[in-house]
Protein backbone atom coordinates (compact mmCIF):
# COMPACT_ATOMS: atom_id res chain seq x y z
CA UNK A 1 -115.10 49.12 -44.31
CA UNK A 2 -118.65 50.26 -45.48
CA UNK A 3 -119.84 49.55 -49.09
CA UNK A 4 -118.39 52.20 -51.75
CA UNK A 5 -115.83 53.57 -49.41
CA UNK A 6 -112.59 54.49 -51.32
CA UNK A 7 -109.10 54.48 -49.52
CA UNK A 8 -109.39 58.26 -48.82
CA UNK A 9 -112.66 58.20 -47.03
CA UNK A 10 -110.65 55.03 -44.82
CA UNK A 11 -108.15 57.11 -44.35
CA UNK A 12 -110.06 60.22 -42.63
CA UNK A 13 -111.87 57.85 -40.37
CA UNK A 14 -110.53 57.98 -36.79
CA UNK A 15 -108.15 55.99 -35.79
CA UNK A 16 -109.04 53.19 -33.56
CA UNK A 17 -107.20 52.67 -30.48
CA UNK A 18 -105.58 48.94 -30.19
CA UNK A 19 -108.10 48.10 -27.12
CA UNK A 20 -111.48 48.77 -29.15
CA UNK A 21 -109.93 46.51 -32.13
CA UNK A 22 -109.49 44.02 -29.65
CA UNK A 23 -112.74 44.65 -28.42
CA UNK A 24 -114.36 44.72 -31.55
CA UNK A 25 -112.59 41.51 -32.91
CA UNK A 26 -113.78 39.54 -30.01
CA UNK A 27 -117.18 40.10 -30.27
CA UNK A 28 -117.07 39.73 -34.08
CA UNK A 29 -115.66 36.36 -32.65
CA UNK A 30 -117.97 35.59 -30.19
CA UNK A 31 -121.30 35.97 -32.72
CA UNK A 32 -119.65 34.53 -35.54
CA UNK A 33 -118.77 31.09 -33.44
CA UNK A 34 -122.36 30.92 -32.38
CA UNK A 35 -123.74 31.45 -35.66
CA UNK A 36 -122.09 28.89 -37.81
CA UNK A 37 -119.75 25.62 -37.43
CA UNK A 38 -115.76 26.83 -36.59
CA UNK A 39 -114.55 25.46 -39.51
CA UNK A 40 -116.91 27.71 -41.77
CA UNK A 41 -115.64 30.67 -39.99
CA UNK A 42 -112.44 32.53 -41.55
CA UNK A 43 -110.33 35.45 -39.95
CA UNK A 44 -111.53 37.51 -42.99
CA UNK A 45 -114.70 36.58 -41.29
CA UNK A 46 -114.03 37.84 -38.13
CA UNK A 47 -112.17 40.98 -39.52
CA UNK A 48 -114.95 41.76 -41.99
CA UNK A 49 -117.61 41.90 -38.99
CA UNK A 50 -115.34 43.88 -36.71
CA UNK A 51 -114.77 46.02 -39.58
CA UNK A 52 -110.96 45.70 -39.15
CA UNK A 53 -107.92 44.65 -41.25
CA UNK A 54 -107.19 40.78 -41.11
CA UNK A 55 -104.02 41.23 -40.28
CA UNK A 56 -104.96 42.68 -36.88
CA UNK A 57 -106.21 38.89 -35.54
CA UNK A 58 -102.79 37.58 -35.74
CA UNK A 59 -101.60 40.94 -34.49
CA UNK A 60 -103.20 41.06 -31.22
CA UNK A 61 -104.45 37.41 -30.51
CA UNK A 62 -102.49 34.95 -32.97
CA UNK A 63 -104.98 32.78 -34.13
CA UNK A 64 -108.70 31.96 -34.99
CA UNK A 65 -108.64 29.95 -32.02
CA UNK A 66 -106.96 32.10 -29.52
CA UNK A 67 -109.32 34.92 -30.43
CA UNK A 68 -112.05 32.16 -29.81
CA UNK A 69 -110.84 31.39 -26.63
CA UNK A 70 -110.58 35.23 -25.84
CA UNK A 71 -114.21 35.40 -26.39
CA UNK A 72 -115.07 32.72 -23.99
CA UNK A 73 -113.15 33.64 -21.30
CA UNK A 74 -114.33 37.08 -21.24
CA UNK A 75 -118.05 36.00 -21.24
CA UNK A 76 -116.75 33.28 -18.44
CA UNK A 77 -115.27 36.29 -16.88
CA UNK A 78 -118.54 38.42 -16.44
CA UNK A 79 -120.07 35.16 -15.01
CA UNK A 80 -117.84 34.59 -12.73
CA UNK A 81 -117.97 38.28 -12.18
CA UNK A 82 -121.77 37.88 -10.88
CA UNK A 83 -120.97 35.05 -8.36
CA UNK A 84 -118.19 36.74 -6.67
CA UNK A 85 -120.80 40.12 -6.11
CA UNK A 86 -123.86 37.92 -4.46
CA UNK A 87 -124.43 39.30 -0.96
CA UNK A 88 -125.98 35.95 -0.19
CA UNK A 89 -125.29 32.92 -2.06
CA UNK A 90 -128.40 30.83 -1.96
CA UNK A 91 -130.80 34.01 -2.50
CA UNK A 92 -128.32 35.51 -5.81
CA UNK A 93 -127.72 31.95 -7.15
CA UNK A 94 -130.62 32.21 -10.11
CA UNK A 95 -129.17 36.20 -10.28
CA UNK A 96 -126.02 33.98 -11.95
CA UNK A 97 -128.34 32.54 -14.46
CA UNK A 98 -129.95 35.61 -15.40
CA UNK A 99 -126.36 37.10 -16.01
CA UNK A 100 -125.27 33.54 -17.79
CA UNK A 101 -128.49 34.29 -20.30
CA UNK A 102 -126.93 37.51 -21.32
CA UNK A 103 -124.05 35.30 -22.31
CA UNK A 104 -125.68 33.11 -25.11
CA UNK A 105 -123.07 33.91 -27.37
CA UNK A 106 -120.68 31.93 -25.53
CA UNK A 107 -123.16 29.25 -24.70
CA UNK A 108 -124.11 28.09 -27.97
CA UNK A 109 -120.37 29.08 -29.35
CA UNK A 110 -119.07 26.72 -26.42
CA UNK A 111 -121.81 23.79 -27.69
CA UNK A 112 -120.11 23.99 -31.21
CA UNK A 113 -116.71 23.92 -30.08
CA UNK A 114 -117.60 20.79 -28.02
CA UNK A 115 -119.29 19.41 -31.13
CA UNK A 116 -116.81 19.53 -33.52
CA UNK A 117 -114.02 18.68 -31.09
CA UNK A 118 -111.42 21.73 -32.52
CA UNK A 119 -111.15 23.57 -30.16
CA UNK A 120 -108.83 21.43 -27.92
CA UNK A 121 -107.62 24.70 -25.67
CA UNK A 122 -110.85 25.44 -24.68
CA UNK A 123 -111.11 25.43 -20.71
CA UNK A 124 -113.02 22.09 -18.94
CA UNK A 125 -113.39 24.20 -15.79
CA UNK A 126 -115.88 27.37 -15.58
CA UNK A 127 -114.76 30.45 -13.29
CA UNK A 128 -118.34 30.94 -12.85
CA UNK A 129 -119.54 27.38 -11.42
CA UNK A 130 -116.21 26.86 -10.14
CA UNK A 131 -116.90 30.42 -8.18
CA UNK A 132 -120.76 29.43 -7.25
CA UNK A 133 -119.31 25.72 -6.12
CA UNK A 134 -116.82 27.09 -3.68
CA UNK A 135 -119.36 30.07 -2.37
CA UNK A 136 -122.21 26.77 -1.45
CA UNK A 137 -119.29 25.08 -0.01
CA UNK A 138 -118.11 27.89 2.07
CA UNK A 139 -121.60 28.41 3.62
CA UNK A 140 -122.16 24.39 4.14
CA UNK A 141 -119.33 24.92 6.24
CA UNK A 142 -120.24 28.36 8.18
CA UNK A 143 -123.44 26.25 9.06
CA UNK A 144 -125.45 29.25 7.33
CA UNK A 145 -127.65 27.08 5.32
CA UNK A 146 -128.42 23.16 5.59
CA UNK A 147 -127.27 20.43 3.20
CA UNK A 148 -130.04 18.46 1.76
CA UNK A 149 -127.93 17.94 -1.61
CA UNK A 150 -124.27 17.59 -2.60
CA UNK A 151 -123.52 21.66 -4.08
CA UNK A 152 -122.11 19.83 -6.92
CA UNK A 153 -125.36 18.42 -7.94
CA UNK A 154 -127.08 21.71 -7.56
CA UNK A 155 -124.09 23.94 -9.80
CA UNK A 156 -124.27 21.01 -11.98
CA UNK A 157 -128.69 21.90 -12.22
CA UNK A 158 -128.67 25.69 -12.10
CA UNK A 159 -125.96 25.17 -14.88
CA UNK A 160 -127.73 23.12 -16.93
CA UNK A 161 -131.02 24.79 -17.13
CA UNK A 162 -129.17 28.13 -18.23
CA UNK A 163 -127.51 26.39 -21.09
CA UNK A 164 -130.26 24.72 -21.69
CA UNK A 165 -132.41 27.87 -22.42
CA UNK A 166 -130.00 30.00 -23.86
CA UNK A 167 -129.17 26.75 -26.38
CA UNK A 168 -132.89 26.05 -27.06
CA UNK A 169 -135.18 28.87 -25.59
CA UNK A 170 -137.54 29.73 -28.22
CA UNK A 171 -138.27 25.79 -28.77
CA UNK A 172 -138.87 25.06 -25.23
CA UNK A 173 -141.36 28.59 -25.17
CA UNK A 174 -143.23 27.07 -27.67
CA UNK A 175 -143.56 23.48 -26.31
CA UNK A 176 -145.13 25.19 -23.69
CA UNK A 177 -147.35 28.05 -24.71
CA UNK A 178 -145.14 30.84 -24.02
CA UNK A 179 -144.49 32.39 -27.53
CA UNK A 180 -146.25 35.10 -27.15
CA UNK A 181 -144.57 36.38 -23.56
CA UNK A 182 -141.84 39.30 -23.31
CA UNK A 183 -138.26 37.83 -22.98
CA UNK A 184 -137.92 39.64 -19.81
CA UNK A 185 -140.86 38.49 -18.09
CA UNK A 186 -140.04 34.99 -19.10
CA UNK A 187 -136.50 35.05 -17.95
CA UNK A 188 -137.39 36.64 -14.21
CA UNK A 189 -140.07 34.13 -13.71
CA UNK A 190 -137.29 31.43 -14.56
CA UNK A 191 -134.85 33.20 -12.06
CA UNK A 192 -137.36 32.95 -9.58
CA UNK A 193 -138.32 29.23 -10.07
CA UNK A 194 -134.73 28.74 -9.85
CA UNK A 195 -133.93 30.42 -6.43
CA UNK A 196 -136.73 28.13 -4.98
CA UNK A 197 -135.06 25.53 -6.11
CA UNK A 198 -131.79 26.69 -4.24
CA UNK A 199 -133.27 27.54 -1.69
CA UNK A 200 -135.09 24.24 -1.21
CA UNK A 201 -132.33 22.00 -1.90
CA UNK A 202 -129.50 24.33 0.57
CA UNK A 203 -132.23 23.98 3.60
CA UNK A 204 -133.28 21.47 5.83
């Protein structure tokens, strides 16, 4: 509801259908949990950002934290998403990262719900490292690349430097010296470091 609105002026506004309140409610969700601590974070919260009635959260997803876990699994989704459309799995593994770095939201929401332990539901398994594990796997085994490394290790790398970033990116810019770079300029040059690094570690 926008400030000074009266119930007539709500009234002539269009309705919205039940998909783009879902829609909306989730990403209200999704910045929310990365913004503050989940227990400082109400469904009059969430409603007031998507700009919906409360009432619609228990509606459509029946709690705080289903709505939460709504929000992760659809950024898990486009992740996941990204791994199953590489034409060649060690040249498009950084191209995950770059698509996991759109997702920040769910990164640092995903650190807080592992901080303050609440969030009990909350998948241990990604779709999108679980996807990228079984794609190194199934070319280990097609003999298409070598095996210098166990593909665990290297999910378990590539995963960790995109959480990393997205967690802590404009401290680790400034450790060292790149404040005053673009985003994007910053974040290809990172892909690119990290496709040499799957390459490398995939051949003999």
């Amino acid at each position: 509801m926008e400030p000074g609105e009266d119930a007539a002026a709500r009234r002539r506004r269009p309705r919205r259908s039940r998909e783009d309140v879902s829609q909306a409610l989730v990403d209200a969700a999704a910045a929310l949990f990365a913004e503050r601590p989940s227990g400082r974070v109400t469904v009059r919260d969430i409603a007031a950002r998507a700009d919906v009635n409360p009432t619609f959260v228990h509606r459509y997803f029946g709690s705080k934290h289903d709505l939460m876990r709504a929000a992760m699994e659809r950024a898990q989704r486009h992740m996941a998403a990204a791994v199953e459309e590489m034409p060649d799995v060690v040249e498009g593994a950084a191209v995950v990262v770059h698509a996991a770095l759109q997702e920040r939201e769910f990164i640092a929401a995903l650190a807080r719900a592992t901080l303050d332990g609440v969030f009990d539901g909350v998948p241990a398994t990604s779709p999108a490292m679980t996807g990228l594990l079984e794609r190194f796997r199934s070319e280990l085994e097609s003999g298409a690349v070598g095996g210098r490394h166990d593909p665990r290790i290297i999910v378990a790398c590539l995963s960790s430097a995109t959480a990393g970033y997205a967690l802590l990116g404009r401290y680790i810019r400034h450790g060292v010296g790149l404040d005053t770079e673009p985003d994007e300029r910053v974040e290809a040059a990172m892909v690119e470091v990290l496709r040499d690094v799957a390459r490398l570690a995939f051949h003999e």
